[in-house]
PDB file of N, CA and C in Angstrom:
ATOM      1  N   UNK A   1      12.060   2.117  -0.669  1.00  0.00           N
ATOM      2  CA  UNK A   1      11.493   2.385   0.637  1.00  0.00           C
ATOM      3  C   UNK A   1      11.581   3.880   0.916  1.00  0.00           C
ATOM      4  N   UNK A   2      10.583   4.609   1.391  1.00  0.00           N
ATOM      5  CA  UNK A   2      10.577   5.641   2.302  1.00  0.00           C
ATOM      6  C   UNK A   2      11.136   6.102   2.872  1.00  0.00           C
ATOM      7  N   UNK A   3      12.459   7.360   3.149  1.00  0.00           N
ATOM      8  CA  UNK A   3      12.956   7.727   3.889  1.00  0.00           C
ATOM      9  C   UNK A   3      11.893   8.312   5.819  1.00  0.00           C
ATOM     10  N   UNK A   4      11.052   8.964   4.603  1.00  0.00           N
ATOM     11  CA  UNK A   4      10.715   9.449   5.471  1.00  0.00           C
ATOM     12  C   UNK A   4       9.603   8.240   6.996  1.00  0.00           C
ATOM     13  N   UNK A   5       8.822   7.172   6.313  1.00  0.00           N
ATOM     14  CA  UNK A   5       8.865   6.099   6.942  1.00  0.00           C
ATOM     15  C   UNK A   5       9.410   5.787   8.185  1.00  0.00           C
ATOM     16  N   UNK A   6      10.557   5.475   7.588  1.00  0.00           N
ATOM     17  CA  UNK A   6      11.801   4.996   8.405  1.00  0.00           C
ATOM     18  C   UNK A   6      12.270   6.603   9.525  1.00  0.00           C
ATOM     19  N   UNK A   7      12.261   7.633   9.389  1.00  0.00           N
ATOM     20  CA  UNK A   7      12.729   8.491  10.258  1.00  0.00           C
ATOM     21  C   UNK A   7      11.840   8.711  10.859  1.00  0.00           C
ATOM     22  N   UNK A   8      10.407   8.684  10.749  1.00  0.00           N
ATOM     23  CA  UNK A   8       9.326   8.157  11.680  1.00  0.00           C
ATOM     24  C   UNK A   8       9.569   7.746  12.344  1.00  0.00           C
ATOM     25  N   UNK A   9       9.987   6.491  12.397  1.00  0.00           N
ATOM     26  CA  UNK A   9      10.436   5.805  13.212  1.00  0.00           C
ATOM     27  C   UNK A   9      11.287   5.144  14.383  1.00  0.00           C
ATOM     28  N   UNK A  10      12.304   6.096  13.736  1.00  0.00           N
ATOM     29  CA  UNK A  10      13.399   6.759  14.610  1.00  0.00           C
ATOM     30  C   UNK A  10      12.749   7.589  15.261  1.00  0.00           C
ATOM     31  N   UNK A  11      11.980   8.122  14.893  1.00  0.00           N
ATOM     32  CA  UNK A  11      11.347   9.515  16.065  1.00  0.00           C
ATOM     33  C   UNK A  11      10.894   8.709  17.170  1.00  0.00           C
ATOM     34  N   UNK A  12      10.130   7.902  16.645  1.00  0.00           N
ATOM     35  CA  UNK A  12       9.262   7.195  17.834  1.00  0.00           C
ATOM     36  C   UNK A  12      10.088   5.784  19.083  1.00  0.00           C
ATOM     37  N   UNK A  13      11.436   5.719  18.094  1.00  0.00           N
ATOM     38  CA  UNK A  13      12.054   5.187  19.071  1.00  0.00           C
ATOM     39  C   UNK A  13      12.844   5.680  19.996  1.00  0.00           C
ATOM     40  N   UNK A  14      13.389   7.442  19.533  1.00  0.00           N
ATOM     41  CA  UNK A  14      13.963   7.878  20.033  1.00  0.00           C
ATOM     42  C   UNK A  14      12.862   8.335  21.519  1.00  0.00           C
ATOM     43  N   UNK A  15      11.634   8.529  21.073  1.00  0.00           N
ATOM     44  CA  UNK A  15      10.866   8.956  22.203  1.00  0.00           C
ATOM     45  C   UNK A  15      10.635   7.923  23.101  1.00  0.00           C
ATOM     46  N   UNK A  16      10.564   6.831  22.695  1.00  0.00           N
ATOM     47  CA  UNK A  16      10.653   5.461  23.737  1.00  0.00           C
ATOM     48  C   UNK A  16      11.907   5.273  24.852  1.00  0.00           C
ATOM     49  N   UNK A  17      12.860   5.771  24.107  1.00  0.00           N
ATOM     50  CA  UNK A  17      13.979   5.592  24.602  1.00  0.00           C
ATOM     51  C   UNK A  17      14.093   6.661  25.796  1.00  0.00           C
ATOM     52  N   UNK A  18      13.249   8.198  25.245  1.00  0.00           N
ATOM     53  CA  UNK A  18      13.314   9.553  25.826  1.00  0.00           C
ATOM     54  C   UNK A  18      14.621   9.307  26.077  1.00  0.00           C
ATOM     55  N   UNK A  19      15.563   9.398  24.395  1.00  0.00           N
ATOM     56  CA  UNK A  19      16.806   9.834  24.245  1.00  0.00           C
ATOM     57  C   UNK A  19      16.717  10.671  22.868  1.00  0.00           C
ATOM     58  N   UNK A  20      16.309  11.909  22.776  1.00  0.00           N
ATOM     59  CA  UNK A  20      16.350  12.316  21.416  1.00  0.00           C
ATOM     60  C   UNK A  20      17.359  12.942  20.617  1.00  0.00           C
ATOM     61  N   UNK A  21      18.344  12.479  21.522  1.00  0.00           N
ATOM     62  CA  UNK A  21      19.881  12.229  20.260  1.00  0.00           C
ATOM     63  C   UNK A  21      20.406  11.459  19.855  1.00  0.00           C
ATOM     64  N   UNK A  22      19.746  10.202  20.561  1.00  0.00           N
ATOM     65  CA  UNK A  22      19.340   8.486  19.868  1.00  0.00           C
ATOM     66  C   UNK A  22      20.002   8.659  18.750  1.00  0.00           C
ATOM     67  N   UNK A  23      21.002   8.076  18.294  1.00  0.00           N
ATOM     68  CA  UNK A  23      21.611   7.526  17.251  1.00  0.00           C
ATOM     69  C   UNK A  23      21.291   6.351  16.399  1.00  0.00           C
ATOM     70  N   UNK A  24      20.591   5.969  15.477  1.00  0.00           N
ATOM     71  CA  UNK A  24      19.913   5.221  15.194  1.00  0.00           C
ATOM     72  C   UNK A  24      19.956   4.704  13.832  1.00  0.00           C
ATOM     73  N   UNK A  25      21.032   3.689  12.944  1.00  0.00           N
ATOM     74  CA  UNK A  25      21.084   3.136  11.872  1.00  0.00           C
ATOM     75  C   UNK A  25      19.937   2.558  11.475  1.00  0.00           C
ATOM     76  N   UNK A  26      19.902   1.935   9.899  1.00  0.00           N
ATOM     77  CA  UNK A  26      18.610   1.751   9.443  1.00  0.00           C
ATOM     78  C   UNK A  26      18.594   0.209   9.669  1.00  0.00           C
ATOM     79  N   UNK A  27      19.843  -0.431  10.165  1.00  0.00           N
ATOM     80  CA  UNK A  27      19.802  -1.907  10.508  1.00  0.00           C
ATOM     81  C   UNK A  27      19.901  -2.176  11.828  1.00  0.00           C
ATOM     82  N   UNK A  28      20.010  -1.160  12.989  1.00  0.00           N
ATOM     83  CA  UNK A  28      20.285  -0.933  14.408  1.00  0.00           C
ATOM     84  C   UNK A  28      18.882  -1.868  14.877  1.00  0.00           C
ATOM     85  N   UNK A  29      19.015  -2.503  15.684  1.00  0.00           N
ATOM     86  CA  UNK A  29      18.360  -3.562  16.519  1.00  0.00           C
ATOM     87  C   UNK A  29      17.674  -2.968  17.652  1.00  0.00           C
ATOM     88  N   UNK A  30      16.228  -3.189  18.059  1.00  0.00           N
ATOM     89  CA  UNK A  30      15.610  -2.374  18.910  1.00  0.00           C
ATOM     90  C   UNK A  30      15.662  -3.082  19.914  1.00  0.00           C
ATOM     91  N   UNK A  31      16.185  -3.927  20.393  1.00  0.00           N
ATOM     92  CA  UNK A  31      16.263  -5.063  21.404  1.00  0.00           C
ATOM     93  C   UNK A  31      17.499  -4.635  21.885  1.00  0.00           C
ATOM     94  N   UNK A  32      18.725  -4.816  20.728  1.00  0.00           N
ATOM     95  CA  UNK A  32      19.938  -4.690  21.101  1.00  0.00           C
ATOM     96  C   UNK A  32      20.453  -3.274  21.614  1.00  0.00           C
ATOM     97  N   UNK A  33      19.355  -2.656  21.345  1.00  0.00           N
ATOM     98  CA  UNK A  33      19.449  -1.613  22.140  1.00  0.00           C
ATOM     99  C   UNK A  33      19.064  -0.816  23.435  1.00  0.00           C
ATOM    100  N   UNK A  34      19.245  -1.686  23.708  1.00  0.00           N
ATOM    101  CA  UNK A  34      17.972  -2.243  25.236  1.00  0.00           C
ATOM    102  C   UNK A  34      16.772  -2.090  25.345  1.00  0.00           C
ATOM    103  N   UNK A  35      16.200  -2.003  24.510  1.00  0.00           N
ATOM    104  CA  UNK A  35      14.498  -2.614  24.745  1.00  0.00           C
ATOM    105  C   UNK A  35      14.100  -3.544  25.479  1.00  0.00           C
ATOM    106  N   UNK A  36      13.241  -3.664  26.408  1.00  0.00           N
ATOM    107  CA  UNK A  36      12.380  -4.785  26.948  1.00  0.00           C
ATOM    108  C   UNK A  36      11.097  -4.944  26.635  1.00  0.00           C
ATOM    109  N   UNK A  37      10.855  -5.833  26.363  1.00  0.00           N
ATOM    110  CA  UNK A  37       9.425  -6.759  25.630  1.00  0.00           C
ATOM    111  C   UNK A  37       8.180  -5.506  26.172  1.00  0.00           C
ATOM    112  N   UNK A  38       8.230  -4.887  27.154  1.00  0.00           N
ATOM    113  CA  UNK A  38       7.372  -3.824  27.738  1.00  0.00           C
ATOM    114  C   UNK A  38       7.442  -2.663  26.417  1.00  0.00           C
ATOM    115  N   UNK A  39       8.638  -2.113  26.493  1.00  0.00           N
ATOM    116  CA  UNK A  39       8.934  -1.179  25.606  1.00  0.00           C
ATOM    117  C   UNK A  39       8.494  -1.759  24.149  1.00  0.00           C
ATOM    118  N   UNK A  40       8.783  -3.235  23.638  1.00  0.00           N
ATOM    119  CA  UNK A  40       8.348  -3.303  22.467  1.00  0.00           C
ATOM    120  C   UNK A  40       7.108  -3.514  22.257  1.00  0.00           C
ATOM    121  N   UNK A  41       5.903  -3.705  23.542  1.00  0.00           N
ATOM    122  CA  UNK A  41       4.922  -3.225  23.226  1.00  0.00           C
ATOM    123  C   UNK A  41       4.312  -2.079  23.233  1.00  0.00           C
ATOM    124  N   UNK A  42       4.827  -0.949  23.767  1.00  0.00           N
ATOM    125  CA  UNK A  42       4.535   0.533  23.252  1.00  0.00           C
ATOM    126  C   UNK A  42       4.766   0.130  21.870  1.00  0.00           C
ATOM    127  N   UNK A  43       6.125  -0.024  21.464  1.00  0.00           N
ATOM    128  CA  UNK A  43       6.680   0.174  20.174  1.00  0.00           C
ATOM    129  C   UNK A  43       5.640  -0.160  19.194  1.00  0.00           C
ATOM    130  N   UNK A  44       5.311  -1.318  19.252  1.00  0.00           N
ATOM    131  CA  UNK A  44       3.637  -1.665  18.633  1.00  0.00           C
ATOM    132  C   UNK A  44       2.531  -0.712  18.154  1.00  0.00           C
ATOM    133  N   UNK A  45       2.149  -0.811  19.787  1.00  0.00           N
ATOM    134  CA  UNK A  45       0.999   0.289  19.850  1.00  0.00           C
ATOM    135  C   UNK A  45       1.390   1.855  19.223  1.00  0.00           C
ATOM    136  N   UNK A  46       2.617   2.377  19.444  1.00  0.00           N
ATOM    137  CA  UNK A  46       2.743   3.933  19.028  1.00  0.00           C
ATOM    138  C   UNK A  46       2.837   3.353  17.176  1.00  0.00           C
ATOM    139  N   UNK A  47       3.510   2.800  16.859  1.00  0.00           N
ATOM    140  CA  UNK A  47       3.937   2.585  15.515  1.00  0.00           C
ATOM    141  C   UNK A  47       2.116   2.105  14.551  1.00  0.00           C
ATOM    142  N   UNK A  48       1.684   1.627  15.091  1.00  0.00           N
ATOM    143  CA  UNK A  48      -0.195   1.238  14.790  1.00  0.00           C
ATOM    144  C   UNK A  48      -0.811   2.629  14.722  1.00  0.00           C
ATOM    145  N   UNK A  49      -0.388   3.184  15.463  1.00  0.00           N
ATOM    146  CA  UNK A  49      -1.258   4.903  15.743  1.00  0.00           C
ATOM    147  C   UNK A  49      -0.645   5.467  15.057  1.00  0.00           C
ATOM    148  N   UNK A  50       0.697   5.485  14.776  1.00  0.00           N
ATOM    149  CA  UNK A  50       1.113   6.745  13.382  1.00  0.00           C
ATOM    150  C   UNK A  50       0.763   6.262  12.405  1.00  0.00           C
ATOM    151  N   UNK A  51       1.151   4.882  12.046  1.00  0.00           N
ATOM    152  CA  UNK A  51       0.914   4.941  10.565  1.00  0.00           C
ATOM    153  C   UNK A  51      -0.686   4.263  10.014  1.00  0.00           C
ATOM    154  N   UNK A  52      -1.295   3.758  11.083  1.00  0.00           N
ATOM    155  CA  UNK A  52      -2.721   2.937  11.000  1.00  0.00           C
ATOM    156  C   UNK A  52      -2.594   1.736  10.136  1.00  0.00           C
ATOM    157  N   UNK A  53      -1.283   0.789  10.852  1.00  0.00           N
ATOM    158  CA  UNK A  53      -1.267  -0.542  10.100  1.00  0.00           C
ATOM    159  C   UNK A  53      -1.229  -1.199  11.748  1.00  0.00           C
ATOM    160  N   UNK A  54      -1.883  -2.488  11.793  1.00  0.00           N
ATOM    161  CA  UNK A  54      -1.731  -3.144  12.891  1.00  0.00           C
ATOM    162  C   UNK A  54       0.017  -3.855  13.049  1.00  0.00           C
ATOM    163  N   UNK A  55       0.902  -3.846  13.840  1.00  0.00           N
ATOM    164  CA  UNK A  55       1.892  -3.950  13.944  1.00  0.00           C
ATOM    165  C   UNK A  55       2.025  -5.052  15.240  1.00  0.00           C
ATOM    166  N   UNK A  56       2.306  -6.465  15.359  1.00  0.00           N
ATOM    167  CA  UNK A  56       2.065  -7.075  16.675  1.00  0.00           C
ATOM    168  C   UNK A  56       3.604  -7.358  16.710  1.00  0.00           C
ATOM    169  N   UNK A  57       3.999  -7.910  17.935  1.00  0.00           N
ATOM    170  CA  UNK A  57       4.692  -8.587  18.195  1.00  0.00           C
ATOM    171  C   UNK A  57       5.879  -9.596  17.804  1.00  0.00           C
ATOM    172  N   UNK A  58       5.223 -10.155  17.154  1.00  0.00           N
ATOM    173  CA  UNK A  58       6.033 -10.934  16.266  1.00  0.00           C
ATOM    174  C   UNK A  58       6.568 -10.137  15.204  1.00  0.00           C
ATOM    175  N   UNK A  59       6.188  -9.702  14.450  1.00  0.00           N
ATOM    176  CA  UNK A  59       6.979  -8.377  13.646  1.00  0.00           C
ATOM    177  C   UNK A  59       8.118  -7.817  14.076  1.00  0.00           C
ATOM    178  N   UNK A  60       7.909  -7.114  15.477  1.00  0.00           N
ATOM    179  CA  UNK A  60       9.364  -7.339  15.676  1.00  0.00           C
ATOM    180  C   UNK A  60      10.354  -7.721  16.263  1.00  0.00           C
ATOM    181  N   UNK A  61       9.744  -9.257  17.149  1.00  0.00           N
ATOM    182  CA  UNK A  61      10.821 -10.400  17.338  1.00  0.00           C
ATOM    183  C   UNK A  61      11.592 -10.626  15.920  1.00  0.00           C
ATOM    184  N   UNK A  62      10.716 -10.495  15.033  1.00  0.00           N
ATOM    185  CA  UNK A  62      11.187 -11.344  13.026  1.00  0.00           C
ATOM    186  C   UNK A  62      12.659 -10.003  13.296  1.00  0.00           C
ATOM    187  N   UNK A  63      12.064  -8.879  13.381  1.00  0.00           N
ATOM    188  CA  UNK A  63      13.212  -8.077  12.681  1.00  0.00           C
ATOM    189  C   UNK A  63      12.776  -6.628  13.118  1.00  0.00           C
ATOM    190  N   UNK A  64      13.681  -6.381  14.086  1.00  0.00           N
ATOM    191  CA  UNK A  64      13.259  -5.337  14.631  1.00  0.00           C
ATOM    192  C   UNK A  64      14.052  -4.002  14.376  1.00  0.00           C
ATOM    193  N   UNK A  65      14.601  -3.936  13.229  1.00  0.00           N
ATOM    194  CA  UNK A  65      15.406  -2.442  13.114  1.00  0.00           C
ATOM    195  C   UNK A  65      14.458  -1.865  11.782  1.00  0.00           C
ATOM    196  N   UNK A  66      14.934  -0.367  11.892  1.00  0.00           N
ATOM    197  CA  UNK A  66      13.962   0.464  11.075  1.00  0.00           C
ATOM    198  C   UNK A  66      13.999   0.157   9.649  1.00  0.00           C
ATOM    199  N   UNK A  67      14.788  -0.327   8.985  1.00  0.00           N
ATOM    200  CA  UNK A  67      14.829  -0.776   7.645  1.00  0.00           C
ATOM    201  C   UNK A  67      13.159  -1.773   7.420  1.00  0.00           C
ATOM    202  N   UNK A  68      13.478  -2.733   8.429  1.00  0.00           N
ATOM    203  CA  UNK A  68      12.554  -4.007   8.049  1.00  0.00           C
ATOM    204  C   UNK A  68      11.025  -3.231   8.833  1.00  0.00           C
ATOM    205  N   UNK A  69      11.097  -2.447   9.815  1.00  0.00           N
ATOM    206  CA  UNK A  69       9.544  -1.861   9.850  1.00  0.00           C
ATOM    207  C   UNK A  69       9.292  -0.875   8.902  1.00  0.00           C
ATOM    208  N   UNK A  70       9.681  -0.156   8.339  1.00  0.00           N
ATOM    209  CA  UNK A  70       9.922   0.460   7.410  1.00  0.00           C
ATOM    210  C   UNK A  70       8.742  -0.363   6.311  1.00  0.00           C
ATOM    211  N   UNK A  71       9.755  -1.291   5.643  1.00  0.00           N
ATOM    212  CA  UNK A  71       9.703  -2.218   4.560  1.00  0.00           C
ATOM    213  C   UNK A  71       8.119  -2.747   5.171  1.00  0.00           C
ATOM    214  N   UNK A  72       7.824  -3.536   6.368  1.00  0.00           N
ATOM    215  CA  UNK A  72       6.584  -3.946   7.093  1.00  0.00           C
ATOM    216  C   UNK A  72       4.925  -2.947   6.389  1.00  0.00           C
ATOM    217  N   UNK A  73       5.537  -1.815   7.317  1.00  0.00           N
ATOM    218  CA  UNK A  73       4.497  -0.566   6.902  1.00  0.00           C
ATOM    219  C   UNK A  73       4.474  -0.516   5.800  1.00  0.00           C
ATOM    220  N   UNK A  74       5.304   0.245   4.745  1.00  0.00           N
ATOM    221  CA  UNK A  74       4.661   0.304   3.233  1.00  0.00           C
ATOM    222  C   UNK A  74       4.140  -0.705   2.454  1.00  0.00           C
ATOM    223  N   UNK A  75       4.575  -2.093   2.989  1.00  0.00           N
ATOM    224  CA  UNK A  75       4.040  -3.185   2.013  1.00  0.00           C
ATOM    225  C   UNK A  75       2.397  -3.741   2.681  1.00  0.00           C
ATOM    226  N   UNK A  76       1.993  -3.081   4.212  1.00  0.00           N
ATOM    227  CA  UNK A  76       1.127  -3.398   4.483  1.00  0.00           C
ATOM    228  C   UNK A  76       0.114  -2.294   3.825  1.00  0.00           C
ATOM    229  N   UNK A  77       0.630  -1.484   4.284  1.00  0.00           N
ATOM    230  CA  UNK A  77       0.046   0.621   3.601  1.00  0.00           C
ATOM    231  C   UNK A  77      -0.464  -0.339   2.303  1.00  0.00           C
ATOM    232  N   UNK A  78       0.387  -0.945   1.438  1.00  0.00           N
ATOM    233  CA  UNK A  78       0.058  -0.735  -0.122  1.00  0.00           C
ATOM    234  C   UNK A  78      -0.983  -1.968  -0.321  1.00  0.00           C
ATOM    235  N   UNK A  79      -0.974  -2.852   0.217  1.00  0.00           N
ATOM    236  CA  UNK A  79      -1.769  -4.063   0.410  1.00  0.00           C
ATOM    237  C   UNK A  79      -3.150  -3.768   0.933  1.00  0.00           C
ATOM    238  N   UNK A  80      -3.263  -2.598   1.695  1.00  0.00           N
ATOM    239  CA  UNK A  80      -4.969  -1.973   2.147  1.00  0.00           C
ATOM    240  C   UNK A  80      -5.080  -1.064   1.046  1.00  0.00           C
ATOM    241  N   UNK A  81      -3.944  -0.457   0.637  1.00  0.00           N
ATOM    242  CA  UNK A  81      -4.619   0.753  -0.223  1.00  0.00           C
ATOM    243  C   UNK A  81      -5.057  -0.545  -1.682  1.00  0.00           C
ATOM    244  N   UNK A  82      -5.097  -1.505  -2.249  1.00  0.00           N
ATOM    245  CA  UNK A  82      -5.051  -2.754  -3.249  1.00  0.00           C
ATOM    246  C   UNK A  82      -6.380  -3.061  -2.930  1.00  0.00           C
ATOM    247  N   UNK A  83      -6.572  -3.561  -1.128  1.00  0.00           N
ATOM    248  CA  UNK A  83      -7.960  -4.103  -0.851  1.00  0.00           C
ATOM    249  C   UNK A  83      -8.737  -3.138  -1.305  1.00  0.00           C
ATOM    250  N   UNK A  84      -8.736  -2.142  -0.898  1.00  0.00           N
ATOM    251  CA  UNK A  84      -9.756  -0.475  -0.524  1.00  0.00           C
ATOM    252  C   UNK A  84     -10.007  -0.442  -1.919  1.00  0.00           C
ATOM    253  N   UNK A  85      -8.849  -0.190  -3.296  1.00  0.00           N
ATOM    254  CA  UNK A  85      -9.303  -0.416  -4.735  1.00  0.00           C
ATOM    255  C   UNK A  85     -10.296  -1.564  -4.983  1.00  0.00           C
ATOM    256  N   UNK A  86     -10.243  -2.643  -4.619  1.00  0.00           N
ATOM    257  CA  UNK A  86     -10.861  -4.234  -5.243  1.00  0.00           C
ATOM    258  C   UNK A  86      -9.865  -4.691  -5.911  1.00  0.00           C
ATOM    259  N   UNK A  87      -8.344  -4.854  -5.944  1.00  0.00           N
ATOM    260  CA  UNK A  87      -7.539  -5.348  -6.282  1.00  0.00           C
ATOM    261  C   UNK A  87      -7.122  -6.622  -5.797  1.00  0.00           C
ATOM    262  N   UNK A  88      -7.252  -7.500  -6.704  1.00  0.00           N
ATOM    263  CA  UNK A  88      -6.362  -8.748  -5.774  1.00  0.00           C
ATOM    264  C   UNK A  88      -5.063  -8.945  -6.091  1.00  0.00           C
TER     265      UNK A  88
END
């Protein structure tokens, strides 16, 4: 996985949070960190606009710390860049 991905991501939670000394492990819980369902739909929408993978909801009820969006994005990234070839 991507470091850099994942610290993306932290960026963008830290800006959600508008705490940007946000402390933020790669298994840290975006809920458990007080998120409300409001905030995790920014989280959505900003995370769709950086990286241009659709990102809903359920994604991250499943698993919401930066490891597993992380892991989400590149395996979706690599699955369009497969279609875009003619790869099945």
């Amino acid at each position: 996985m991507s470091a850099g991905v994942e610290a993306r991501i932290v960026a963008v939670w830290r800006e959600l949070f508008d705490d940007p000394g946000l402390v933020v492990a790669s298994h840290d819980n975006f809920f458990t960190l007080g998120a409300s369902s409001l905030l995790a739909l920014r989280l959505a929408e900003r995370l769709s606009a950086e990286f241009g993978v659709t990102v809903d909801l359920l994604v991250l009820i499943e698993d919401a710390t930066p490891a597993a969006l992380a892991r989400y994005v590149e395996e979706t990234l690599a699955a369009q860049s497969s279609l875009e070839a003619g790869e099945l």
